[in-house]
Protein backbone atom coordinates (compact mmCIF):
# COMPACT_ATOMS: atom_id res chain seq x y z
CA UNK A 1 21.00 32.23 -71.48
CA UNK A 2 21.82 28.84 -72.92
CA UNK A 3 24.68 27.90 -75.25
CA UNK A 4 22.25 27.39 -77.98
CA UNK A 5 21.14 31.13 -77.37
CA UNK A 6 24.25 32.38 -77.78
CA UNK A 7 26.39 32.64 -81.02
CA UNK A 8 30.42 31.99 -81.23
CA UNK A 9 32.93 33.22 -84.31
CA UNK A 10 31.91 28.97 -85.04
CA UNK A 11 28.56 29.82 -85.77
CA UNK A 12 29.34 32.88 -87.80
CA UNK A 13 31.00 30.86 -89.99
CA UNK A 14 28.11 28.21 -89.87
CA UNK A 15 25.53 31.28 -90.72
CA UNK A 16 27.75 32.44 -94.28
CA UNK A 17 28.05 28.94 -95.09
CA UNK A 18 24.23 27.51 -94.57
CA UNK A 19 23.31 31.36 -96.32
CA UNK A 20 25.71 30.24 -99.42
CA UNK A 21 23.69 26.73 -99.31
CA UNK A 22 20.35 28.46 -99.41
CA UNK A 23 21.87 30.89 -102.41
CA UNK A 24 23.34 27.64 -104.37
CA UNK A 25 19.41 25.44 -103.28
CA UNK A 26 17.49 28.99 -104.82
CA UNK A 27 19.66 28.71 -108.22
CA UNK A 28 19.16 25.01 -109.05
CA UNK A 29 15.58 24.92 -107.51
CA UNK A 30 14.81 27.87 -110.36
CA UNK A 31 16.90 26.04 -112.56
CA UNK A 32 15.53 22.94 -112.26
CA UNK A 33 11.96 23.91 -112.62
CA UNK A 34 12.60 26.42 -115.53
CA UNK A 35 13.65 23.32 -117.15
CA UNK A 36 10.78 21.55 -116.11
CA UNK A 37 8.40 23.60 -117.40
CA UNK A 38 10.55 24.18 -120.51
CA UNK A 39 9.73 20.36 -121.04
CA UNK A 40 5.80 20.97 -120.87
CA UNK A 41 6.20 24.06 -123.24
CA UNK A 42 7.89 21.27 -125.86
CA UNK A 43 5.49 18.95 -124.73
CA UNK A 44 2.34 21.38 -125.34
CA UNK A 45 4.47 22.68 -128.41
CA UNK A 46 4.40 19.13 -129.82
CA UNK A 47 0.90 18.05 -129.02
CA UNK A 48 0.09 21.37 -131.15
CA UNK A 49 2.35 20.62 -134.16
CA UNK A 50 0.73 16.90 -134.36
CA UNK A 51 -2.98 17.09 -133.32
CA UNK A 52 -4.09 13.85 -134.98
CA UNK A 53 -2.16 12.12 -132.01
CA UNK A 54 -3.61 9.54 -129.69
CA UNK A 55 -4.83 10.53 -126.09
CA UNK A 56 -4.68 14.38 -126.95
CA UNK A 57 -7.12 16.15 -124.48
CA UNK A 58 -5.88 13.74 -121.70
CA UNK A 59 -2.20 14.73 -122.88
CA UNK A 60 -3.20 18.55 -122.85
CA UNK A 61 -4.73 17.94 -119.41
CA UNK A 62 -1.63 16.48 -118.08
CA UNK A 63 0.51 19.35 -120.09
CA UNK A 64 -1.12 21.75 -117.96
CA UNK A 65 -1.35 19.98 -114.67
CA UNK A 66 2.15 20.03 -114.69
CA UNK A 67 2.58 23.41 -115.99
CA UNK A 68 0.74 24.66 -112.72
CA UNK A 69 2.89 22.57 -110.22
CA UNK A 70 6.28 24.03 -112.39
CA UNK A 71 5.30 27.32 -112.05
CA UNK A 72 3.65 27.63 -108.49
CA UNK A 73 7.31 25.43 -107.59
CA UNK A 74 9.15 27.93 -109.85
CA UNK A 75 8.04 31.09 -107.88
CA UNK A 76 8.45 29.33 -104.32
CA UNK A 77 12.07 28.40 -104.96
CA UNK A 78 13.28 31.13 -102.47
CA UNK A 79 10.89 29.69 -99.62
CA UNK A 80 11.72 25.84 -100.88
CA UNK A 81 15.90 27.23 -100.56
CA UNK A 82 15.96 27.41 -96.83
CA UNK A 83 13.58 24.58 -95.61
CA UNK A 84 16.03 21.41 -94.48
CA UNK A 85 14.06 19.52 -96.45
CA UNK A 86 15.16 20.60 -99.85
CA UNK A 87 17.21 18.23 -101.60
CA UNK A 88 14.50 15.38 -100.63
CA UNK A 89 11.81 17.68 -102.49
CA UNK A 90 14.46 18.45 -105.33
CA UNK A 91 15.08 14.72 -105.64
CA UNK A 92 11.54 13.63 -105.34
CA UNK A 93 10.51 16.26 -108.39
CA UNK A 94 13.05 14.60 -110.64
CA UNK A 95 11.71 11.74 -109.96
CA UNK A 96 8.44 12.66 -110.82
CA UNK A 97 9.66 14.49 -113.92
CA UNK A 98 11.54 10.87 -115.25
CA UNK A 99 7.74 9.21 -114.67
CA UNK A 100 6.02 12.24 -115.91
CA UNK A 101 7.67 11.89 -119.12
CA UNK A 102 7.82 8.33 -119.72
CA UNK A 103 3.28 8.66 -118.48
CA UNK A 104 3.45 11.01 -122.18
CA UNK A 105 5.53 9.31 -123.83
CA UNK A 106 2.75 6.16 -123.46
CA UNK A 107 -0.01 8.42 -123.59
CA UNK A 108 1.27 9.50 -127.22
CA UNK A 109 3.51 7.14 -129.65
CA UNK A 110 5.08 5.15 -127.16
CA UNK A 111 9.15 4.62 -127.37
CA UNK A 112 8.37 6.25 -131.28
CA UNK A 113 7.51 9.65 -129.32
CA UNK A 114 9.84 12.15 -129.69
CA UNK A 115 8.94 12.51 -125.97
CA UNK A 116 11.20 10.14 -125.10
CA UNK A 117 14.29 12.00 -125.29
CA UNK A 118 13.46 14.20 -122.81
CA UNK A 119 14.23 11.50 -120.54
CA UNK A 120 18.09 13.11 -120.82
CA UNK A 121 17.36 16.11 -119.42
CA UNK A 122 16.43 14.94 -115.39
CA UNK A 123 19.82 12.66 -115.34
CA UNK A 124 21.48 16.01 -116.65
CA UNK A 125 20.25 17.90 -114.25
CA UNK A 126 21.10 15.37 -110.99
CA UNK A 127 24.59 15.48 -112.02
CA UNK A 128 24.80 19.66 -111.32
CA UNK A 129 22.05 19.97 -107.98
CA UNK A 130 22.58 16.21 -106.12
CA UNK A 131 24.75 14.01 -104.32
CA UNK A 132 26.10 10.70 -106.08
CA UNK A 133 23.39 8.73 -104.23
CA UNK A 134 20.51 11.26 -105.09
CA UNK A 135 22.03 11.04 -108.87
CA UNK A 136 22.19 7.58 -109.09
CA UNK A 137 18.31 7.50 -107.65
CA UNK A 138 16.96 10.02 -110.54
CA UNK A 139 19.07 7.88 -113.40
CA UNK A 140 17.73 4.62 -111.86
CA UNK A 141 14.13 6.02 -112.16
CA UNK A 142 14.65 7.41 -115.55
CA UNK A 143 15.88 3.78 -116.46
CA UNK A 144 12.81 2.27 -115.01
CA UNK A 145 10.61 4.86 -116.94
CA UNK A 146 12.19 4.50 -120.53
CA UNK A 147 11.87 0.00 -119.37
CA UNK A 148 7.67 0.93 -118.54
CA UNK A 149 7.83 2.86 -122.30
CA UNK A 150 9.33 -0.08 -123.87
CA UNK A 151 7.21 -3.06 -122.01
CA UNK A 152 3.99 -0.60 -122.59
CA UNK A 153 4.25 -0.52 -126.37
CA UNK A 154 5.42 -4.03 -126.85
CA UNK A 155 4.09 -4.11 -130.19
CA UNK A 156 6.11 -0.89 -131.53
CA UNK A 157 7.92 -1.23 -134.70
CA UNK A 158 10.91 0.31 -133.37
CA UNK A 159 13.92 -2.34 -134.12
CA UNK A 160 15.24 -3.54 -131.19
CA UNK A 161 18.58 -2.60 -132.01
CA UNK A 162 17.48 1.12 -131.23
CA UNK A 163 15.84 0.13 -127.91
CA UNK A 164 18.82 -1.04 -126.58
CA UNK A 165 21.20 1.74 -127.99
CA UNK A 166 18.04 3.61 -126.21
CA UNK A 167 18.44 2.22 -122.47
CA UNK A 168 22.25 2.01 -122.68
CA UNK A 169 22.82 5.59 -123.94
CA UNK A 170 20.55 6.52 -120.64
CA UNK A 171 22.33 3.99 -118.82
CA UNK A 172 25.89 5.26 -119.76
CA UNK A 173 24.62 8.89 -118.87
CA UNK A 174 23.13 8.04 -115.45
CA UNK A 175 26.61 6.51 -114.61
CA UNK A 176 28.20 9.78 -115.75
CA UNK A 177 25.80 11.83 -114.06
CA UNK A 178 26.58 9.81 -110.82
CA UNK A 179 30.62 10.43 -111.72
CA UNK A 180 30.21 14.56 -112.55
CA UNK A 181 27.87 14.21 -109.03
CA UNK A 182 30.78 13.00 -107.10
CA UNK A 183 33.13 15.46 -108.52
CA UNK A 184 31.26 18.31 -108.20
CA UNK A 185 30.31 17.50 -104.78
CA UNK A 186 34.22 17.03 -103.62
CA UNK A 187 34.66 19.93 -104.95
CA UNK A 188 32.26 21.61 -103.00
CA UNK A 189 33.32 20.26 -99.94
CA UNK A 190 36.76 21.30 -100.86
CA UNK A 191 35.10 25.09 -101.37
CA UNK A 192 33.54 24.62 -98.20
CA UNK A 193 36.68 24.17 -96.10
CA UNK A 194 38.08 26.65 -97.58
CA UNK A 195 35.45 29.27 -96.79
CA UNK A 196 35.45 28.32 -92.81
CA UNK A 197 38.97 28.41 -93.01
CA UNK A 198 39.23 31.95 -94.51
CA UNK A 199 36.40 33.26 -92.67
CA UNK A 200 38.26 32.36 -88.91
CA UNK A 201 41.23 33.06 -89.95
CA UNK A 202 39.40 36.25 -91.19
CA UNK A 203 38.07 36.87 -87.75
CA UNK A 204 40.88 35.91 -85.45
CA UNK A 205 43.91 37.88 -84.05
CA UNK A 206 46.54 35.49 -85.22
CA UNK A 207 48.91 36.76 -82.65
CA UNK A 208 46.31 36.05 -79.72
CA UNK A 209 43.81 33.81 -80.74
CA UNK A 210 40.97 36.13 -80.16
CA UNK A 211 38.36 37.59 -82.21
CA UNK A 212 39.11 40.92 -84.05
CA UNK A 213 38.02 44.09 -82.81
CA UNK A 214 35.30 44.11 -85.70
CA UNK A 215 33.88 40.54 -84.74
CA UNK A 216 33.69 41.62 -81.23
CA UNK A 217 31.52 44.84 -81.88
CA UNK A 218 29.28 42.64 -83.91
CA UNK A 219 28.75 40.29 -81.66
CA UNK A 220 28.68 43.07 -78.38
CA UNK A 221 25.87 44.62 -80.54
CA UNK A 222 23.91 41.18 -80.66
CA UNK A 223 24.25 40.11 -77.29
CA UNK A 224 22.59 43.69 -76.45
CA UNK A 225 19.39 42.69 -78.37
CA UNK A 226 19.87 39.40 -77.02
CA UNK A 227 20.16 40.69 -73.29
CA UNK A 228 17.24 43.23 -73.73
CA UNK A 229 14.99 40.55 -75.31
CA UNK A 230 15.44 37.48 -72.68
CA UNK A 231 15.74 39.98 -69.54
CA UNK A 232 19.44 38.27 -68.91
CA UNK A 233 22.58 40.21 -67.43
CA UNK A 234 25.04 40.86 -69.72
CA UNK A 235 28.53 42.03 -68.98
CA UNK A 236 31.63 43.15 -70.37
CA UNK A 237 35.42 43.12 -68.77
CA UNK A 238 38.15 45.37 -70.96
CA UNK A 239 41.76 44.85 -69.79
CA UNK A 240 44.70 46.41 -70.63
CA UNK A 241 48.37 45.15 -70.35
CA UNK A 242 49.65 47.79 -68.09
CA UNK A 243 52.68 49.82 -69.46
CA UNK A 244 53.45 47.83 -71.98
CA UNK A 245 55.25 49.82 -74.00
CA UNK A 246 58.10 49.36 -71.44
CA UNK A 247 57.74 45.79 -72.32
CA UNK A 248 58.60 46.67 -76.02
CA UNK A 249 61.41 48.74 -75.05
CA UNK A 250 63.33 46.69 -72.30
CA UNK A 251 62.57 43.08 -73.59
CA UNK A 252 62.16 44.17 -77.66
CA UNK A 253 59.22 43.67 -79.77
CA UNK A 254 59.44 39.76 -79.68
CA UNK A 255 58.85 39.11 -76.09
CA UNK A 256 56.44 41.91 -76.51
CA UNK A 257 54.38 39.72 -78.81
CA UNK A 258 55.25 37.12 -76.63
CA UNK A 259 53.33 38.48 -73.79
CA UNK A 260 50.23 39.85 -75.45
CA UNK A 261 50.28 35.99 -76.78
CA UNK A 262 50.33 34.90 -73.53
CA UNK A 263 47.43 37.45 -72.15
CA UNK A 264 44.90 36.67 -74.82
CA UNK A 265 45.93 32.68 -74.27
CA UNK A 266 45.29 33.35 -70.17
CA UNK A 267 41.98 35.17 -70.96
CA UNK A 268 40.35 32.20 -72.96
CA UNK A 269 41.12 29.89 -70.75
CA UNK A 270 39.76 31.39 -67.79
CA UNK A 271 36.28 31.95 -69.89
CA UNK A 272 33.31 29.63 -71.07
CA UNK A 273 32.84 28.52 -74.55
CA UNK A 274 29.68 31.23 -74.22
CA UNK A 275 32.22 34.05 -73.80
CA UNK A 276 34.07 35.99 -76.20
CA UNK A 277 37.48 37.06 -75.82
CA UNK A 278 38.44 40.12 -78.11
CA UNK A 279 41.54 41.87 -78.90
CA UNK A 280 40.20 45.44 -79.27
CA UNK A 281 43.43 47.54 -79.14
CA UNK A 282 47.03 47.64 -79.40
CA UNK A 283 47.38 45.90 -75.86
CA UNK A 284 44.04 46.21 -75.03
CA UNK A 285 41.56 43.45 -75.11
CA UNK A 286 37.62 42.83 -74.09
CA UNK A 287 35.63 40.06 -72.50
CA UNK A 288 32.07 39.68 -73.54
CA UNK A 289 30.16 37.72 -70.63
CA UNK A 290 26.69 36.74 -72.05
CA UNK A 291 24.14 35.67 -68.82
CA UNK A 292 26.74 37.41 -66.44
CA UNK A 293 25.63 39.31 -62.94
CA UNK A 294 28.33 42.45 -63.05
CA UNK A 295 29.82 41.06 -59.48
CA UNK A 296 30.75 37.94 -61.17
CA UNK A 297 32.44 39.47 -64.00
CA UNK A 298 34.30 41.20 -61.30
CA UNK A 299 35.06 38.17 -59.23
CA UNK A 300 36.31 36.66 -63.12
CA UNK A 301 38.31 39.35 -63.30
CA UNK A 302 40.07 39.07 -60.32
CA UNK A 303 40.94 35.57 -61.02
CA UNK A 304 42.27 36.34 -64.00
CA UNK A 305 44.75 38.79 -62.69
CA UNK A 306 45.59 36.39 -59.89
CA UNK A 307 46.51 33.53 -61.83
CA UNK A 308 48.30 35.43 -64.95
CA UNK A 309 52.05 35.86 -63.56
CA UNK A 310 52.16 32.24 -63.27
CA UNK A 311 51.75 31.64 -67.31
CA UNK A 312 54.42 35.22 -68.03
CA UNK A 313 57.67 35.18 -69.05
CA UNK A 314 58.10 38.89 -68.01
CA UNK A 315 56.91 40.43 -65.27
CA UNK A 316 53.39 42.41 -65.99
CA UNK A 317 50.24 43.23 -64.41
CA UNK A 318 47.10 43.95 -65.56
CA UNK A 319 43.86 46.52 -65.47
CA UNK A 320 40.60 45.89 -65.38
CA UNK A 321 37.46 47.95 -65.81
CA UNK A 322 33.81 46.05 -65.53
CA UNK A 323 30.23 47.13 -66.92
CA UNK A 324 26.84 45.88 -67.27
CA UNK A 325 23.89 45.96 -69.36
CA UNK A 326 20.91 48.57 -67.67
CA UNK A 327 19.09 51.05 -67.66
CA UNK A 328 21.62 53.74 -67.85
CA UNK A 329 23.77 51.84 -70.18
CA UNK A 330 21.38 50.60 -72.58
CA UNK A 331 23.98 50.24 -75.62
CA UNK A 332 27.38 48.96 -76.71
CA UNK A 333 28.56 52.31 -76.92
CA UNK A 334 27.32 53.13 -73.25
CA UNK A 335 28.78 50.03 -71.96
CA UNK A 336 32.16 50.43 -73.69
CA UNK A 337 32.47 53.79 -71.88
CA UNK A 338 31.23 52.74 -69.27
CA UNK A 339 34.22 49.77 -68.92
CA UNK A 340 36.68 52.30 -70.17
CA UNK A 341 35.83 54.69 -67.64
CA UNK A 342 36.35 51.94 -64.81
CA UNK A 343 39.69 51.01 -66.60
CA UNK A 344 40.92 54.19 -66.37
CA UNK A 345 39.52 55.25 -62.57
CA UNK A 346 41.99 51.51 -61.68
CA UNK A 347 45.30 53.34 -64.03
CA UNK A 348 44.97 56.38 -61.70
CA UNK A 349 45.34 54.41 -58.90
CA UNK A 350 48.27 52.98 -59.90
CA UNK A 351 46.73 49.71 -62.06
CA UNK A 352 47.02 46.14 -61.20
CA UNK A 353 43.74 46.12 -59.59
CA UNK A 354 39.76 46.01 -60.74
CA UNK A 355 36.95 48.55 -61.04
CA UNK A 356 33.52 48.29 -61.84
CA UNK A 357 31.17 50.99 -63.04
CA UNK A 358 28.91 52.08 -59.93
């Protein structure tokens, strides 16, 4: 199994925070098209209270062009949430909406069509879905669409006074839109950081540095389906600090800490960034060993209890019991046992040694 195959408490936190990107995409894609084809409802409303207009059945015929592509975009927005490729087509449809408005707008009375001011609403809506550059790209194109409305109708009536109070009010607001962009996206960020941070933290032993025991039995249970799927070993090590609650009592509950520090710090080291180190217990903790033949979990194992007195600062040993994914152990349940049983065949032995479930 590759590293790609395999997930880490990393991509856990990468999973809740992509799923809260596709949540936040879903809103303002349904957002942003409700208000899209709240703008051809007006439109269609309009072109119905003034029928005597110019261009009317090609103006109905765009109406309801664009009512179609709202509404088909409208009920995709879920699907449209989680393709990579969704603030491009976000962008790209506000866009469109700027020309799309500025095409009636020319169609009808030119820069006298009430039309026009719904060239506010797609530099609105930049400023709450998009990035400053994407922001600054929808109020640059809503600029250039309310310039092609102006230079289309040359001859309008409209003093020219009002056609510039016209382009700077959109100017001002596509610079403001760009300004509440940037905010809203440091903000975000901000949010961000402070979700990964709160989810680790959330799945960490902060004594240890390992996973919690809850982490670990979610990810035991999806290496299973993993295993089963690809036909790869999979095996598991659980290790307990022996008699440790001597520790506690001779040295106090300090060095105690101390020590079960030092065991889960000794344990990650000795593993690859594909493993998972667990703190399961009191003093008991579990190695998850994705791609792993059961003889080289042992041989791990043995390492790990050769090299650990080096990093102590009181004397302690440790016990290991190995098991592996098969046929009779077919679950995490099974293989928990199964390791627990081998743990405690090496404690009535007398510990400080490794067994493996035969």
């Amino acid at each position: 199994m590759t590293s790609d195959d395999t997930a880490t408490p990393v991509d856990g936190v990468a999973h809740l925070v992509n799923g809260q990107a596709q949540r936040y995409w879903r809103t303002h894609i349904t957002i942003g098209f409700s208000v899209f084809l709240g703008e051809v409802v007006a439109i269609i409303v309009y072109l119905g209270l003034a029928p005597h207009g110019p261009h009317r059945r090609i103006l109905y015929c765009m109406a309801f062009v664009w009512f179609v592509f709202a509404t088909t975009n409208l009920l995709l927005a879920s699907v449209i949430a989680t393709k990579p490729w969704r603030s491009r087509f976000s962008v790209t449809w506000t866009v469109l909406a700027s020309f799309a408005i500025g095409s009636f707008a020319v169609l009808d009375n030119g820069i006298e069509s009430p039309v026009v001011l719904l060239l506010f609403i797609p530099i609105c809506y930049a400023c709450l879905s998009f990035t400053p550059p994407e922001a600054a790209v929808c109020g640059i194109s809503t600029l250039a669409s309310a310039v092609i409305v102006i230079v289309m109708k040359s001859g309008s009536q409209v003093p020219r006074g009002f056609l510039a109070m016209l382009l700077a009010a959109l100017a001002g607001a596509s610079v403001l839109s760009v300004a509440a962009a940037r905010n809203r996206t440091l903000r975000e960020r901000h949010e961000d950081l402070l979700l990964q941070e709160i989810v680790t933290l959330g799945a960490t032993d902060g004594l240890t540095g390992c996973v919690v025991h809850r982490v670990f039995h979610e990810r035991l249970g999806e290496e299973i389906e993993r295993s089963q799927r690809y036909g790869h070993p999979l095996s598991l090590i659980l290790v307990d600090v022996d008699d440790f609650k001597s520790v506690n009592d001779t040295f106090g509950h300090l060095v105690g800490d101390n020590t079960l520090a030092a065991v889960g710090s000794s344990l990650r080291n000795h593993v690859r960034s594909t493993d998972l180190v667990g703190r399961v217990g009191g003093d008991e903790f579990a190695v998850l060993l994705p791609d792993t033949e059961p003889q080289a979990a042992v041989e791990l194992a043995k390492r790990i209890r050769r090299d650990l007195p080096a990093g102590m600062d009181v004397p302690v040993t440790l016990s290991f019991g190995v098991s592996h994914l098969d046929d009779a152990a077919m679950s995490s349940e099974q293989m928990l046992d199964d390791a627990d049983l081998a743990l405690y065949q090496v404690k009535r032995s007398g510990r400080d040694s490794v067994a493996m479930r035969i």
